[in-house]
C-alpha atoms as a PDB file:
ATOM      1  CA  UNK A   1     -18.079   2.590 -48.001  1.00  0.00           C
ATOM      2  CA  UNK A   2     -21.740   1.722 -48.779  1.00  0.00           C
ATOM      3  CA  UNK A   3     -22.451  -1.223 -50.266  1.00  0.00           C
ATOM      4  CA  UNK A   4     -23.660  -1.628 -54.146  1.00  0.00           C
ATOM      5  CA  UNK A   5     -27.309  -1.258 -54.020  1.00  0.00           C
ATOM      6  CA  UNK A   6     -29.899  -2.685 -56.774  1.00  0.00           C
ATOM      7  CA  UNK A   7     -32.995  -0.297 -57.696  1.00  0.00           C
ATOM      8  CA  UNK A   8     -35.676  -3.268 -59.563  1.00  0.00           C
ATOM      9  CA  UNK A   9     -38.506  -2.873 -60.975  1.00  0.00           C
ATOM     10  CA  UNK A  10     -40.924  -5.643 -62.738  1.00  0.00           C
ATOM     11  CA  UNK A  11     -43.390  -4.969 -65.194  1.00  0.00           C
ATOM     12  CA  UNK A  12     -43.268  -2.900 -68.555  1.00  0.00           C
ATOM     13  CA  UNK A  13     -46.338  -0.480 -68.332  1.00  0.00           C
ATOM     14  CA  UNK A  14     -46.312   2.418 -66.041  1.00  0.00           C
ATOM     15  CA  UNK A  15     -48.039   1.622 -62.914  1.00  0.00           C
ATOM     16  CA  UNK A  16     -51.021   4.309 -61.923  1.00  0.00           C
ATOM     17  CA  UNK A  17     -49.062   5.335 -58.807  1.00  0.00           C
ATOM     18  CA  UNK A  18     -46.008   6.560 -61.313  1.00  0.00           C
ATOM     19  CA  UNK A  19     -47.830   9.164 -63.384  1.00  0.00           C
ATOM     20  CA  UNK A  20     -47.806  11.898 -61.080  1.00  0.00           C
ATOM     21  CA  UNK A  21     -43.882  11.464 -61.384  1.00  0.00           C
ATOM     22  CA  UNK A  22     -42.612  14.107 -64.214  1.00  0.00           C
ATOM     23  CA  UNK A  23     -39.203  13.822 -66.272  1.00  0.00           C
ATOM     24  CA  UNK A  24     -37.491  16.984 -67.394  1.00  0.00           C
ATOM     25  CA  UNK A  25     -38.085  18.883 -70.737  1.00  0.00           C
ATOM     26  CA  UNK A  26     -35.791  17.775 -72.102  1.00  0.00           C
ATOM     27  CA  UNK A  27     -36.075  13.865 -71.510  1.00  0.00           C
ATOM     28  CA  UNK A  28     -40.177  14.303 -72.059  1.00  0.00           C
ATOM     29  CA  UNK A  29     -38.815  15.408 -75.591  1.00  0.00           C
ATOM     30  CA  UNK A  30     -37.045  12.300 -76.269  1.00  0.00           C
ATOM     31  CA  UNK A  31     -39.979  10.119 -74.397  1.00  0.00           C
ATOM     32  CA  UNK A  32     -42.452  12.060 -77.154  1.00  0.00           C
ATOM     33  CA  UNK A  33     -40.197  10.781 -79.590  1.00  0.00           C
ATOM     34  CA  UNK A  34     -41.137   7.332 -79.519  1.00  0.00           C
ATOM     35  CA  UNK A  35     -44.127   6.022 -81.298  1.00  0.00           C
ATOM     36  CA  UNK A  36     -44.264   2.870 -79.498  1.00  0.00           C
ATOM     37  CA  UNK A  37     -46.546   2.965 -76.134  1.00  0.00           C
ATOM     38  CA  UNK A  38     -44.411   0.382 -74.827  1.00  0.00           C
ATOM     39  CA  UNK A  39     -41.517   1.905 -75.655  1.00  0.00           C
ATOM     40  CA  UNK A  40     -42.337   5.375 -74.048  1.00  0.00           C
ATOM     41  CA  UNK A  41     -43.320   3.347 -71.074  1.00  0.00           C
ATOM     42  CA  UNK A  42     -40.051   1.540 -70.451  1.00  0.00           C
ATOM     43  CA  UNK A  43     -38.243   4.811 -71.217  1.00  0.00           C
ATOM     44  CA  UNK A  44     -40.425   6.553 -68.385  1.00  0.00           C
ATOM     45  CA  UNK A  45     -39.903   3.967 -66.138  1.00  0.00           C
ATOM     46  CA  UNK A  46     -35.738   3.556 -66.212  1.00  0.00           C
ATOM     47  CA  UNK A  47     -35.506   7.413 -65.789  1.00  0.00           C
ATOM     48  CA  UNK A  48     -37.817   7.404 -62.607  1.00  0.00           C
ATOM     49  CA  UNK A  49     -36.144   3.991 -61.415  1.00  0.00           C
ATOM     50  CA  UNK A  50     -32.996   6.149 -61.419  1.00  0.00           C
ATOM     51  CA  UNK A  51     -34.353   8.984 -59.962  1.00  0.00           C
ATOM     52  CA  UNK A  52     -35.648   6.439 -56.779  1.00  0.00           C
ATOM     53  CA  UNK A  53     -32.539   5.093 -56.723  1.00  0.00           C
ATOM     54  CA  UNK A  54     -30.057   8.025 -56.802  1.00  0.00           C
ATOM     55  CA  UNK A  55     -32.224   9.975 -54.144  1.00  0.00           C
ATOM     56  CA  UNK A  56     -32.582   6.481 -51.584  1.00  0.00           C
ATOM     57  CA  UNK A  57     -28.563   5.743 -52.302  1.00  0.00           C
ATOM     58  CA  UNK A  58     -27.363   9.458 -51.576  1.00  0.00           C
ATOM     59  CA  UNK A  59     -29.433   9.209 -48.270  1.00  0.00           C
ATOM     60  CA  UNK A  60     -27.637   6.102 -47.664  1.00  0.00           C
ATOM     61  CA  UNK A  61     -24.567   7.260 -48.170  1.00  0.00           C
ATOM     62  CA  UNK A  62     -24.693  10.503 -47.308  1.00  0.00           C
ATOM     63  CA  UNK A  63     -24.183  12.101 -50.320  1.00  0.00           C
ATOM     64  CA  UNK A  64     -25.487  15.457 -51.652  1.00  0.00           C
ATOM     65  CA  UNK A  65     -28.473  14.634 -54.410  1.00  0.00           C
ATOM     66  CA  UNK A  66     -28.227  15.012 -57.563  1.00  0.00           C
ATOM     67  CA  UNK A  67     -30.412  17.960 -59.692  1.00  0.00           C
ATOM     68  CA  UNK A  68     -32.866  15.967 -61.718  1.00  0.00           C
ATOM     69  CA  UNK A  69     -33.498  19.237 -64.111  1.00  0.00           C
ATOM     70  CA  UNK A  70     -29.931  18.364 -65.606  1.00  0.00           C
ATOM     71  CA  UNK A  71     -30.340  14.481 -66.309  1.00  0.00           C
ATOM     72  CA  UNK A  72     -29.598  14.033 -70.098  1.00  0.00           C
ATOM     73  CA  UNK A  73     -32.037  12.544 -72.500  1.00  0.00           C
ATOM     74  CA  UNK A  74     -29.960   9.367 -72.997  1.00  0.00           C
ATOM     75  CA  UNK A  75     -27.082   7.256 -72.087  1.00  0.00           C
ATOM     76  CA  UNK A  76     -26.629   5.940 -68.293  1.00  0.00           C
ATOM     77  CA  UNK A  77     -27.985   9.376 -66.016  1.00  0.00           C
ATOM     78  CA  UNK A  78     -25.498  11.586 -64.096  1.00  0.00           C
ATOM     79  CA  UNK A  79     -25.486  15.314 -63.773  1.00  0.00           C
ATOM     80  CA  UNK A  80     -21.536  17.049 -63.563  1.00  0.00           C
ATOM     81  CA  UNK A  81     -20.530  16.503 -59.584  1.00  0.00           C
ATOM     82  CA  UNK A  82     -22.200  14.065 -58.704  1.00  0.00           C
ATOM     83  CA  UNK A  83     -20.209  11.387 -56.539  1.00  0.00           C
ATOM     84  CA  UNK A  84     -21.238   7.921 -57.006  1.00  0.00           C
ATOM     85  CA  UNK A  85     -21.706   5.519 -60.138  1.00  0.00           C
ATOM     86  CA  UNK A  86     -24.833   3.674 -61.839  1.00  0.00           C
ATOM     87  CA  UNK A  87     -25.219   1.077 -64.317  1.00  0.00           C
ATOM     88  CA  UNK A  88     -28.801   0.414 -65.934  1.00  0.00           C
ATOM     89  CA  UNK A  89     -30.442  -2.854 -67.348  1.00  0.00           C
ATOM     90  CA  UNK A  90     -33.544  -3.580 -69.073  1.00  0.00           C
ATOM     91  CA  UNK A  91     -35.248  -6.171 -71.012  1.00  0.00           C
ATOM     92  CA  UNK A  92     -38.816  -7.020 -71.449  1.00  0.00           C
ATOM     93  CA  UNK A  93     -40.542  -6.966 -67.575  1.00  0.00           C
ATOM     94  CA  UNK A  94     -37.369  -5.932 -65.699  1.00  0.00           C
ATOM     95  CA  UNK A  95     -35.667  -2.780 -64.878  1.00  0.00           C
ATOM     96  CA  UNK A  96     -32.775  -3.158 -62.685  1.00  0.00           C
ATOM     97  CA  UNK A  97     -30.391   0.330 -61.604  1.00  0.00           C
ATOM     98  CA  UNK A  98     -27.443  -0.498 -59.712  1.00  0.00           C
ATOM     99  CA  UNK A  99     -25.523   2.467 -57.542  1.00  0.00           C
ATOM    100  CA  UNK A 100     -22.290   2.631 -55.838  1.00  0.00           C
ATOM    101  CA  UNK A 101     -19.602   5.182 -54.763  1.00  0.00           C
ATOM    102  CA  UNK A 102     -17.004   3.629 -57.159  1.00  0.00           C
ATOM    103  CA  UNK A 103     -17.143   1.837 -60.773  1.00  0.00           C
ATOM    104  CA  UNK A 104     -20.025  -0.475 -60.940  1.00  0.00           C
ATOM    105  CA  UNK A 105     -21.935  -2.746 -63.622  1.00  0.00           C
ATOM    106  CA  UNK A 106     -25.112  -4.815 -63.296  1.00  0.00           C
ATOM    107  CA  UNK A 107     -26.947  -6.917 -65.907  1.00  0.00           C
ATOM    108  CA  UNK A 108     -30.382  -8.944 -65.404  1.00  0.00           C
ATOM    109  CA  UNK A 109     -32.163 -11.806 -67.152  1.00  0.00           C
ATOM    110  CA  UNK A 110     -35.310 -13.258 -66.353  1.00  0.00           C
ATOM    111  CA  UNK A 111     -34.665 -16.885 -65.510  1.00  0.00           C
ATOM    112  CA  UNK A 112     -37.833 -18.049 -67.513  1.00  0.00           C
ATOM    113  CA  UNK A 113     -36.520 -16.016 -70.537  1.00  0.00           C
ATOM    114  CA  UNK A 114     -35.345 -18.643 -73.475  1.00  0.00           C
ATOM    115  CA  UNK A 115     -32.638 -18.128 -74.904  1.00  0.00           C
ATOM    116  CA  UNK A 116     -30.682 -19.462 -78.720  1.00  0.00           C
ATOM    117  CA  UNK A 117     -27.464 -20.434 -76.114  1.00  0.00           C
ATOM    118  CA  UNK A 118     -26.082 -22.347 -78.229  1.00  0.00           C
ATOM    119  CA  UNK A 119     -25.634 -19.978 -81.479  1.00  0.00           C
ATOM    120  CA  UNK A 120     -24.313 -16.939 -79.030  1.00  0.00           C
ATOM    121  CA  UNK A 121     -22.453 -18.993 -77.046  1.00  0.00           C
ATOM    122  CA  UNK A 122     -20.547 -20.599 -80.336  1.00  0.00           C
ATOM    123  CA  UNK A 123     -20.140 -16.758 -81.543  1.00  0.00           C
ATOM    124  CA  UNK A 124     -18.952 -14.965 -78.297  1.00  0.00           C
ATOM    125  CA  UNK A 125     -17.579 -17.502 -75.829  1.00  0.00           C
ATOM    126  CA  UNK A 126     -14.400 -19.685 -75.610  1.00  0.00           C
ATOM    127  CA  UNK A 127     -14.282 -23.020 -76.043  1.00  0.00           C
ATOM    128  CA  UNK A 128     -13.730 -23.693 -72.574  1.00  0.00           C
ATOM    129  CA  UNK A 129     -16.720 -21.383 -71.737  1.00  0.00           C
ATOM    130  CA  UNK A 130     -18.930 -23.832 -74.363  1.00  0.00           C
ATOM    131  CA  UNK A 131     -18.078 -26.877 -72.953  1.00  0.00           C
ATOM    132  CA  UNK A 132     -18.893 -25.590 -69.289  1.00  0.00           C
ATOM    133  CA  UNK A 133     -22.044 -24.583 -70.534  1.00  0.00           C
ATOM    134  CA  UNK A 134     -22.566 -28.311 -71.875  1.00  0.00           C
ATOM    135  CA  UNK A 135     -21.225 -29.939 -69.314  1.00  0.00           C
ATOM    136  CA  UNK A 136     -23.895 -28.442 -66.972  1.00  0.00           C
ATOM    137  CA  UNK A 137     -27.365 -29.915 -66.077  1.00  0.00           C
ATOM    138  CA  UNK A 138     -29.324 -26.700 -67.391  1.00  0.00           C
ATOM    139  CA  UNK A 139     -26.644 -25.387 -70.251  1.00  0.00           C
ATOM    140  CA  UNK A 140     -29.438 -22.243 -70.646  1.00  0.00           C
ATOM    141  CA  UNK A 141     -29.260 -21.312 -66.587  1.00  0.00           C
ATOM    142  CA  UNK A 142     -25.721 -21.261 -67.473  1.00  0.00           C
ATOM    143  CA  UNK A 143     -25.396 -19.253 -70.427  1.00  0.00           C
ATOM    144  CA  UNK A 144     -27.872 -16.438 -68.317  1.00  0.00           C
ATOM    145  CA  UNK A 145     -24.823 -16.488 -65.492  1.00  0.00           C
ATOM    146  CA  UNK A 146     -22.024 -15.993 -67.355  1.00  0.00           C
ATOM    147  CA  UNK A 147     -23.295 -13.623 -70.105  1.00  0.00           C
ATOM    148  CA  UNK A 148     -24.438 -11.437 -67.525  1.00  0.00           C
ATOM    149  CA  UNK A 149     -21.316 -11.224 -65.499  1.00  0.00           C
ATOM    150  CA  UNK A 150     -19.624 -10.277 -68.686  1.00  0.00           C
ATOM    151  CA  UNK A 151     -22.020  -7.789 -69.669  1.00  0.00           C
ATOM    152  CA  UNK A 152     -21.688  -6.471 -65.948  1.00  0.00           C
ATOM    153  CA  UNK A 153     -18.076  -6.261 -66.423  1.00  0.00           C
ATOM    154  CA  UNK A 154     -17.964  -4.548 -69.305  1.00  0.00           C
ATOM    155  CA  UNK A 155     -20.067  -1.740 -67.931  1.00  0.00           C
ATOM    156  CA  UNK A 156     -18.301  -1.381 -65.533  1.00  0.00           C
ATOM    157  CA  UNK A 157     -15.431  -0.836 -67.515  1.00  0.00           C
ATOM    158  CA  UNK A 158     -17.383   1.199 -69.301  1.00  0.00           C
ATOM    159  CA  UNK A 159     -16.975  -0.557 -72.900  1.00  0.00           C
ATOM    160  CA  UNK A 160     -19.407  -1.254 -75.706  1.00  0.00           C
ATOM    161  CA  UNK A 161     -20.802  -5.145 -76.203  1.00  0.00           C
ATOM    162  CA  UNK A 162     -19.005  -5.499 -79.342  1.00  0.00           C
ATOM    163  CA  UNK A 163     -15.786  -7.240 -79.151  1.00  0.00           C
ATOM    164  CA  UNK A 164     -15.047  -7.084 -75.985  1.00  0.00           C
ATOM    165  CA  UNK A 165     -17.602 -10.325 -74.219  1.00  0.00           C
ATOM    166  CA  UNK A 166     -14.719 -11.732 -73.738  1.00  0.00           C
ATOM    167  CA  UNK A 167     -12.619  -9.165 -71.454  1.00  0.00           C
ATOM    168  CA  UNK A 168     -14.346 -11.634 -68.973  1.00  0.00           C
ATOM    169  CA  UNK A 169     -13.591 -15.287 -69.560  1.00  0.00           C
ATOM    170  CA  UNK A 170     -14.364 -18.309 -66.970  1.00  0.00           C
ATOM    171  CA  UNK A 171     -12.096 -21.117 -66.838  1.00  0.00           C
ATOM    172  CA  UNK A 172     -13.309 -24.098 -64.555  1.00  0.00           C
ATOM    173  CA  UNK A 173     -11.005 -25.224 -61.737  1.00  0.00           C
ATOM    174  CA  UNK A 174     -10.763 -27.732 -58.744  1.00  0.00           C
ATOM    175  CA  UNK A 175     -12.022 -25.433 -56.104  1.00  0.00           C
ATOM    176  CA  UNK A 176     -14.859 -23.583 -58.742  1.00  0.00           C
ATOM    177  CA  UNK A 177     -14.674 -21.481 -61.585  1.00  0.00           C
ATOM    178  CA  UNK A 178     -12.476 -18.800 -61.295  1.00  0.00           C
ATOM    179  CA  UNK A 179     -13.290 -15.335 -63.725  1.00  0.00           C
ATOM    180  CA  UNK A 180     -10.638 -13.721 -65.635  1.00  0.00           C
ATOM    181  CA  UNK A 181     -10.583 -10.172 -65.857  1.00  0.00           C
ATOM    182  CA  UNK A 182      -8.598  -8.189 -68.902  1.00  0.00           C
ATOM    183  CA  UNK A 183      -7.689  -5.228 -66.273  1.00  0.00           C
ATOM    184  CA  UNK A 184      -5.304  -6.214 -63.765  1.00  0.00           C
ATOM    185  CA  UNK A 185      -6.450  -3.188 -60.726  1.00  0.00           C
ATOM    186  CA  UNK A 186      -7.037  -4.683 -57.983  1.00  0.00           C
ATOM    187  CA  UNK A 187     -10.087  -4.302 -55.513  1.00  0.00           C
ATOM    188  CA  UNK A 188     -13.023  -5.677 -58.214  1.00  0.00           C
ATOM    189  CA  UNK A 189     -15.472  -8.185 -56.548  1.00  0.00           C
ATOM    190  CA  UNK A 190     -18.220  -9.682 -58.600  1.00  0.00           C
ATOM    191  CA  UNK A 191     -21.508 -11.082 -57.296  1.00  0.00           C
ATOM    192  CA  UNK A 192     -24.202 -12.810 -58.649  1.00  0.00           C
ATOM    193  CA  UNK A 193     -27.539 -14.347 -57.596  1.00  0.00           C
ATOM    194  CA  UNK A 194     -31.279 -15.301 -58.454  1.00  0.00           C
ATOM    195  CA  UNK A 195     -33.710 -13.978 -56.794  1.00  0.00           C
ATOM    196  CA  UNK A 196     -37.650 -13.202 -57.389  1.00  0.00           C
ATOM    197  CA  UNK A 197     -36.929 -15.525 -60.707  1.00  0.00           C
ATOM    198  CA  UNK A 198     -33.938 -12.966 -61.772  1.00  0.00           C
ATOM    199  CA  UNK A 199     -30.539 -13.759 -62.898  1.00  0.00           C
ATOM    200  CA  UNK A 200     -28.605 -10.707 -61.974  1.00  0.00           C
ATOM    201  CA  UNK A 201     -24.691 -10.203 -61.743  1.00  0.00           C
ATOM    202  CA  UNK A 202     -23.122  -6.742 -60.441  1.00  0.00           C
ATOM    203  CA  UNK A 203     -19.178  -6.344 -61.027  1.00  0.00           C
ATOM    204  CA  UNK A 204     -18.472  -3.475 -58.203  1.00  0.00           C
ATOM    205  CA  UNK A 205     -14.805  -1.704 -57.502  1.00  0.00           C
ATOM    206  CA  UNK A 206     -14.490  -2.055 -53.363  1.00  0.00           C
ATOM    207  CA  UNK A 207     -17.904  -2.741 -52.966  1.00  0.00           C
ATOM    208  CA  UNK A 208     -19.127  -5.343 -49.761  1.00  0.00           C
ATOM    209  CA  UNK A 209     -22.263  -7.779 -50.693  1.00  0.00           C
ATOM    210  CA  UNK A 210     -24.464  -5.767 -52.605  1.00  0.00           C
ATOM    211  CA  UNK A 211     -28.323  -4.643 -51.482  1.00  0.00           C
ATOM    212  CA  UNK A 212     -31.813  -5.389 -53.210  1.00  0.00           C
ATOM    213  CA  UNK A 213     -34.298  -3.232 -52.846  1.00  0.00           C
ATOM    214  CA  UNK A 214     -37.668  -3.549 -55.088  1.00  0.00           C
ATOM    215  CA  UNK A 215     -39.187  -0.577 -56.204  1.00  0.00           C
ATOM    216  CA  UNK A 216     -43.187  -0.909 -56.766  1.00  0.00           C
ATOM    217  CA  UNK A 217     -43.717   2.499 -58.445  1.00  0.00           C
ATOM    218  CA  UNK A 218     -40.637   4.618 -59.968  1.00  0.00           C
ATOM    219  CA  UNK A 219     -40.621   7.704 -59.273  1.00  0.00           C
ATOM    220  CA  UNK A 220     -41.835   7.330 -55.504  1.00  0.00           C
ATOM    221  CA  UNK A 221     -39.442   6.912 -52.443  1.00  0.00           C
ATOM    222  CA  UNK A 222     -40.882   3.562 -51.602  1.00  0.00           C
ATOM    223  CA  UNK A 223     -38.025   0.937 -51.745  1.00  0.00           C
ATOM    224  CA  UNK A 224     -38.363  -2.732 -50.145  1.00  0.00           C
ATOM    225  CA  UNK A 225     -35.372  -4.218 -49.078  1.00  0.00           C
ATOM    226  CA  UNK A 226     -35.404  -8.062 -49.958  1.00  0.00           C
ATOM    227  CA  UNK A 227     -33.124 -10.834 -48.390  1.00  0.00           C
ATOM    228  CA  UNK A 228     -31.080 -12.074 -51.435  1.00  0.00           C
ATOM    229  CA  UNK A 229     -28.466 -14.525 -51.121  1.00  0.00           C
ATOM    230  CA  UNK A 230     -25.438 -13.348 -53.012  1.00  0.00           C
ATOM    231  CA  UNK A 231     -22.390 -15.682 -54.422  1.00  0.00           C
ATOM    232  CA  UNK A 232     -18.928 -14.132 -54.838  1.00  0.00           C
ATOM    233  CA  UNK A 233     -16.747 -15.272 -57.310  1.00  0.00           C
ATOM    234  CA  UNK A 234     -13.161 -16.205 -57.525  1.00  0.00           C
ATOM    235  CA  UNK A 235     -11.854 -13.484 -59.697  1.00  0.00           C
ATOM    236  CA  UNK A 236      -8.028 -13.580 -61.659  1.00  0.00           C
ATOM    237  CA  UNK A 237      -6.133 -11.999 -63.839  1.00  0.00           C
END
């Protein structure tokens, strides 16, 4: 099976060499839609990110390609037939699109990005989660690593953010913290690592170390693997 790969982009305006790069009507509706410059931007950019990415992973993996004239105009991109799965994340500067043949969910932070940890952590964690945090030498670098491996997991599950941050819980032990997962199939593998001052996580079903590939202008076939070095995680039910 192909690994997981990750499709990243930094920046929020559309670079010059992405212009020439069209959506479909329908998705240039929505993109109209928006009043904000930046907003259309970012929009623009995560659809041609995913176009990149689905074309470069269905080379990979040999897989037919998908028809880019039937991509909705929202949601998480896929077309009926198509054979693998993405996950999408996005804040201000980053666009990350994950791929692989089976369930999959990524979410990215920039490390730099500050954070209230304390007030979401007190809100959405456990108590053992909040005193890990605290007992830590940088409680925010923590917070970024575990509330993006439970955002990760939960799109991979393919479940909304509310109620359900803690289908994921970490509870320290001896050896390292181990995750708990609220879904007891076997074969999940979660990975996380910083890289190019990103926090990233990726929860992948069969899935070996996942791949990193920067993508300069969306839209274009230029992807650049980079080394990253991942860290597994115990993982329990």
């Amino acid at each position: 099976m192909t690994p997981a790969r990750l499709y990243v982009h930094c920046g929020d305006h559309l670079p010059e060499a992405s212009r020439p790069y069209t959506l479909n009507p329908i998705e240039q509706a929505r993109e109209e839609s928006q009043s904000d410059p930046l907003r259309r931007d970012s929009y623009r950019l995560s659809r041609l990110l995913w176009r990149t990415g689905a074309r470069a992973f269905c080379r990979a993996a040999c897989l037919p390609e998908v028809a880019e004239s039937q991509l909705p105009a929202s949601g998480n991109p896929c077309v009926a037939g198509q054979r693998f799965h993405s996950s999408l994340s996005h804040c201000r500067g980053l666009q990350v699109v994950a791929f692989h043949s089976g369930p999959i969910g990524v979410d990215a932070e920039p490390m730099a990005r500050g954070v209230p940890w304390q007030r979401l952590a007190g809100r959405w964690f456990t108590s053992v989660e909040q005193q890990w945090l605290q007992e830590g030498a940088e409680p925010n670098e923590r917070f970024l690593l575990l509330w993006t491996l439970k955002e990760a997991w939960i799109k991979a599950t393919h479940r909304g953010i509310a109620s359900n941050l803690q289908a994921l819980t970490l509870e320290p032990a001896a050896a390292g913290p181990v995750l708990r997962l609220d879904q007891t199939a076997s074969g999940w593998r979660a990975f996380t690592a910083e890289c190019n001052g990103i926090r990233v996580s990726v929860i992948a079903h069969e899935s070996e170390l996942p791949q990193w590939c920067d993508v300069p202008a969306p839209g274009s076939d230029d992807c650049r693997l980079r080394d990253c070095e991942w860290r597994e995680w115990t993982l329990g039910n």
